[in-house]
Protein backbone atom coordinates (compact mmCIF):
# COMPACT_ATOMS: atom_id res chain seq x y z
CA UNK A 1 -10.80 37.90 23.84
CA UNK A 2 -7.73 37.20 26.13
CA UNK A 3 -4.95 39.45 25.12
CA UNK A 4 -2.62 35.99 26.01
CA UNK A 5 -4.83 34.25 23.06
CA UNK A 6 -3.97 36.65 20.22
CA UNK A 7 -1.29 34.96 17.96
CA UNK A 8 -0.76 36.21 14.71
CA UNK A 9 1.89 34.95 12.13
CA UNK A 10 3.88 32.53 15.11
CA UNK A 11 4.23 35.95 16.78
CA UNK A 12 2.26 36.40 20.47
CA UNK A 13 1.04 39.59 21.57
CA UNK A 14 0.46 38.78 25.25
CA UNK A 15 0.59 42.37 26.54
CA UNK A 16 -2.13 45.25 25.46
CA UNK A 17 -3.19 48.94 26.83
CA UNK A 18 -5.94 50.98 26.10
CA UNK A 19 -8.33 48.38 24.65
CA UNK A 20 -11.16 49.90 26.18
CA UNK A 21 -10.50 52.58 23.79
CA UNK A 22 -10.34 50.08 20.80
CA UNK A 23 -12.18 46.73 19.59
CA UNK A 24 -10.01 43.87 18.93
CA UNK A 25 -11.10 41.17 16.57
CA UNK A 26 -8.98 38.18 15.47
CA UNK A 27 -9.80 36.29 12.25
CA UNK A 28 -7.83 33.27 10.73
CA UNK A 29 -4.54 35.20 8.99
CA UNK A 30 -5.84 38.40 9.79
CA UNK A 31 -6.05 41.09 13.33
CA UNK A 32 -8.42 44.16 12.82
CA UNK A 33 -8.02 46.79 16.02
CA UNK A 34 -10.29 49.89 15.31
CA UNK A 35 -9.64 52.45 17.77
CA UNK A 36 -12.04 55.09 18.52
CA UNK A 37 -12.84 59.06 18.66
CA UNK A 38 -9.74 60.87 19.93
CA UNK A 39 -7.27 57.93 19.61
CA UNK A 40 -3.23 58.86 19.60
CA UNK A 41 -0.25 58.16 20.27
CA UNK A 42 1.88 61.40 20.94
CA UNK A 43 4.20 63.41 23.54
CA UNK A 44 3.69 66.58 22.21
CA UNK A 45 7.11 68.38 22.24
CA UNK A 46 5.24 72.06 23.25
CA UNK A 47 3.55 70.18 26.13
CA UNK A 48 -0.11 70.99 24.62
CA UNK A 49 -1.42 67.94 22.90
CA UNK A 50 0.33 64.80 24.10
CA UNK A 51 -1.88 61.78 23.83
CA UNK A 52 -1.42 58.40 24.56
CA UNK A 53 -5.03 56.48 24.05
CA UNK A 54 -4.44 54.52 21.07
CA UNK A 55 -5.11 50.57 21.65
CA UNK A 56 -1.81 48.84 21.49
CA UNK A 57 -1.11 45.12 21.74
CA UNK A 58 2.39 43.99 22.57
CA UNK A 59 4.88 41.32 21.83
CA UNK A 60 7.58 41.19 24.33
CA UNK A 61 11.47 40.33 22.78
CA UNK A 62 15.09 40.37 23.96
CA UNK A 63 16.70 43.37 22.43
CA UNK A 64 20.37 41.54 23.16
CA UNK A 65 19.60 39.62 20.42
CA UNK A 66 18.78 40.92 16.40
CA UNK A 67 14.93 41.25 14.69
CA UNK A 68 13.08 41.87 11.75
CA UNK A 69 9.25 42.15 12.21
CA UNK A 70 7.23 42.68 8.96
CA UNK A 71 4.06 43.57 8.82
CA UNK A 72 1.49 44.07 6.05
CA UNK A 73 -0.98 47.43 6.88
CA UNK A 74 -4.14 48.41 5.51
CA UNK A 75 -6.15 51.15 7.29
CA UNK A 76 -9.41 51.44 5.96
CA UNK A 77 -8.92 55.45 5.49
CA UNK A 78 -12.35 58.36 5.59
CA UNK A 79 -12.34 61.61 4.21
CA UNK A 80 -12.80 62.95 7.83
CA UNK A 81 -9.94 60.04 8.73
CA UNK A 82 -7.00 62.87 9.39
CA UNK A 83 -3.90 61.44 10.98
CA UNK A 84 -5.69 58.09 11.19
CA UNK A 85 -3.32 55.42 11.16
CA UNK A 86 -2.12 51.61 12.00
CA UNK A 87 1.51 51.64 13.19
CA UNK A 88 4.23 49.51 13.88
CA UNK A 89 5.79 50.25 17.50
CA UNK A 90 9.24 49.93 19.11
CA UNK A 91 8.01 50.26 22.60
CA UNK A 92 9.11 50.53 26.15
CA UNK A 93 7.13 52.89 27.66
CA UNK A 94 4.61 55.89 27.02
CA UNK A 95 7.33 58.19 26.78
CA UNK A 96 9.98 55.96 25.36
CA UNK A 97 8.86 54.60 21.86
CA UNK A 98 9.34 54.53 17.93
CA UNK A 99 6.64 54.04 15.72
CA UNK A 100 6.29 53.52 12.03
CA UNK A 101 2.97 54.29 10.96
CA UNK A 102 0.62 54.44 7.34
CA UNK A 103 -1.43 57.67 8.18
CA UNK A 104 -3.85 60.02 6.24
CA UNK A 105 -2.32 63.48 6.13
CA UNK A 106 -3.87 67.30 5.99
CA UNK A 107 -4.18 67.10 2.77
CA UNK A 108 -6.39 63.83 2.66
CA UNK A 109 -2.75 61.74 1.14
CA UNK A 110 -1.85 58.79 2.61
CA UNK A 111 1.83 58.39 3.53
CA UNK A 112 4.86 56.68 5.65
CA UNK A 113 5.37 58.24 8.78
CA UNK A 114 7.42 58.05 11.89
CA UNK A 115 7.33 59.44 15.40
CA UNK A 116 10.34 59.01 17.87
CA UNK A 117 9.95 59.65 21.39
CA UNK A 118 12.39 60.73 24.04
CA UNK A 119 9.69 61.91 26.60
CA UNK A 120 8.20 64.03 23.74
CA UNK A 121 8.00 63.14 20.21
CA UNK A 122 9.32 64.15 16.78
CA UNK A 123 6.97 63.85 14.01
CA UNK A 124 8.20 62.96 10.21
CA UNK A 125 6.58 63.06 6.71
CA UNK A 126 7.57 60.46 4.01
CA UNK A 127 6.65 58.67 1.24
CA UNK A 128 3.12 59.41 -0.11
CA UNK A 129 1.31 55.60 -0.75
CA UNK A 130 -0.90 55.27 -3.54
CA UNK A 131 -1.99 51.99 -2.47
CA UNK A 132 -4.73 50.72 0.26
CA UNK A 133 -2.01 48.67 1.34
CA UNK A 134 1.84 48.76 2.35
CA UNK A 135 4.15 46.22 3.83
CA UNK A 136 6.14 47.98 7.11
CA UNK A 137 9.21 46.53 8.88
CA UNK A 138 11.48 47.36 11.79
CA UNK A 139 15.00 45.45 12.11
CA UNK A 140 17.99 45.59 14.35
CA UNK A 141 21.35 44.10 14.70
CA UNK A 142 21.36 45.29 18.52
CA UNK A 143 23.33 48.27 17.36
CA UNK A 144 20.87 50.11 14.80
CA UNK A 145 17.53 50.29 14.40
CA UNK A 146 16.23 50.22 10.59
CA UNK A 147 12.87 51.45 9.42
CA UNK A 148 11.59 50.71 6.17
CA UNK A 149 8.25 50.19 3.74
CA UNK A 150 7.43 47.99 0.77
CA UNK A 151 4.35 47.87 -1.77
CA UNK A 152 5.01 44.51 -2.81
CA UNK A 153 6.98 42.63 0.24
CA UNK A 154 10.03 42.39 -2.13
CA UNK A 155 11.33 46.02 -2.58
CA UNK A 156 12.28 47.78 0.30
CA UNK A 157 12.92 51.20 0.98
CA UNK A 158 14.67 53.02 3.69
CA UNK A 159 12.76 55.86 5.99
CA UNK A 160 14.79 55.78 9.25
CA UNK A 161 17.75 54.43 10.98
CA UNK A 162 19.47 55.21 14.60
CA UNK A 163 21.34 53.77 17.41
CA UNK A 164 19.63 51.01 19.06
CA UNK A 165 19.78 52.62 22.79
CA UNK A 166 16.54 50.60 23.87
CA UNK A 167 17.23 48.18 26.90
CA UNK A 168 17.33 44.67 27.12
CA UNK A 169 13.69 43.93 27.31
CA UNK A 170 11.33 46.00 24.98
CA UNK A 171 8.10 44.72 22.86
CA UNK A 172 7.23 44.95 19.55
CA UNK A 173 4.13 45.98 19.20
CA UNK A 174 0.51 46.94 17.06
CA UNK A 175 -1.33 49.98 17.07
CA UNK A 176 -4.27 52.25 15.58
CA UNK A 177 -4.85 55.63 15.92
CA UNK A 178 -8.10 57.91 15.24
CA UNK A 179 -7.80 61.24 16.50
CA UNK A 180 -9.77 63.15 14.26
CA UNK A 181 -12.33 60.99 13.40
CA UNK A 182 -15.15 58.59 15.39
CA UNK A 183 -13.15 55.58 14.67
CA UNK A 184 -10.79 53.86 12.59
CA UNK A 185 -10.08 50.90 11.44
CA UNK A 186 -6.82 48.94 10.37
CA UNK A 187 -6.30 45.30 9.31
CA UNK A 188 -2.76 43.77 10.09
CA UNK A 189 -1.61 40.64 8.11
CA UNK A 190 1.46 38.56 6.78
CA UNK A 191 3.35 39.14 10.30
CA UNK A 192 6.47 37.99 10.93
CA UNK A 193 9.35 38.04 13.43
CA UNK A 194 12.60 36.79 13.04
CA UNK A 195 15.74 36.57 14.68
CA UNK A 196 18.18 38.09 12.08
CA UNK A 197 18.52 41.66 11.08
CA UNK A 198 18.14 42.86 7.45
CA UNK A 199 21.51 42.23 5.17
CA UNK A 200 21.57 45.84 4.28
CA UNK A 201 20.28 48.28 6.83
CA UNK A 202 20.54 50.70 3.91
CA UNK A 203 17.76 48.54 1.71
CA UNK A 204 15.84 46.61 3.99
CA UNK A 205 16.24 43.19 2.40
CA UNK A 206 16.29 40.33 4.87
């Protein structure tokens, strides 16, 4: 498949890396990426582990100008599945990026995370998901960024917000990870991109 033919939700990812590390496959309302063995997306901030093999397709947008982009995320999470993930990306470069993932944890939970990167990367625990699924979003007003999840697509909670410093031209972008196990899987659905931030950067409702 074309990267310039995958469409998903009137949104157009017509940009991709690392696909040779990760199998594509576009259904009718529905994108599965599985990435394989040794998949990630990290600048270690020690110098020791930074990774940056995870498949990731793009969407390029005009950060002048406000967005919301929703996404619904299931990873189809193993017991060997640690730190597997499918993430939501703010993205510029390889070591200039935000993403808001659904991972597997140490402990075998499955929570909210985000990783900010400034050449290397933070790395943040949040909400532990009882669910196979969870509804992710990223908005800005072209000042702030807002981060937030939702298990129904109606209630939205807040995980992280700071100052839009991106530059004019950035994509929004999809992304699985799999660095502990042989491969992992993640279906993306219900995407959607608008031009208007949220009403409340403190909620998350549009």
């Amino acid at each position: 498949m074309e990267i310039s033919n995958i469409k998903l939700g009137g949104v157009l990812f017509n940009k991709a890396q690392n696909l040779n590390e990760g199998i594509v496959v576009l259904g009718k309302d529905t994108l599965r990426i599985q990435a394989g063995e040794k998949t990630d997306f990290f600048c270690d901030p020690q110098g020791k582990a930074t990774n940056t093999t995870a498949p990731v397709i793009h969407s390029r947008i005009d950060n002048t100008r406000p967005f919301t982009f929703t996404v619904k995320v299931t990873p189809e999470f193993t017991p060997n599945g640690t730190y597997s993930a499918g993430a939501l990306f703010i993205f510029v470069d390889d070591s200039h990026w935000q993403k808001l993932c659904f991972e597997q944890d140490e402990d075998g939970n499955h929570r909210i995370m985000t990783v900010r990167t400034v050449d290397t990367s933070d790395d943040n625990n949040h909400q532990q998901i009882e669910i196979s699924s969870v509804y992710l979003r990223m908005s800005s007003d072209t000042e702030v960024i807002g981060n937030y999840y939702s298990e129904d697509g109606k209630n939205w909670h807040l995980v992280k917000i700071y100052k839009n410093e991106y530059p004019e031209k950035l994509y929004l972008s999809l992304s699985v990870q799999s660095p502990r196990d042989k491969c992992h899987s993640c279906l993306f659905s219900e995407v959607s991109l608008s031009e208007k931030p949220v009403r409340n950067f403190r909620n998350g409702q549009i």
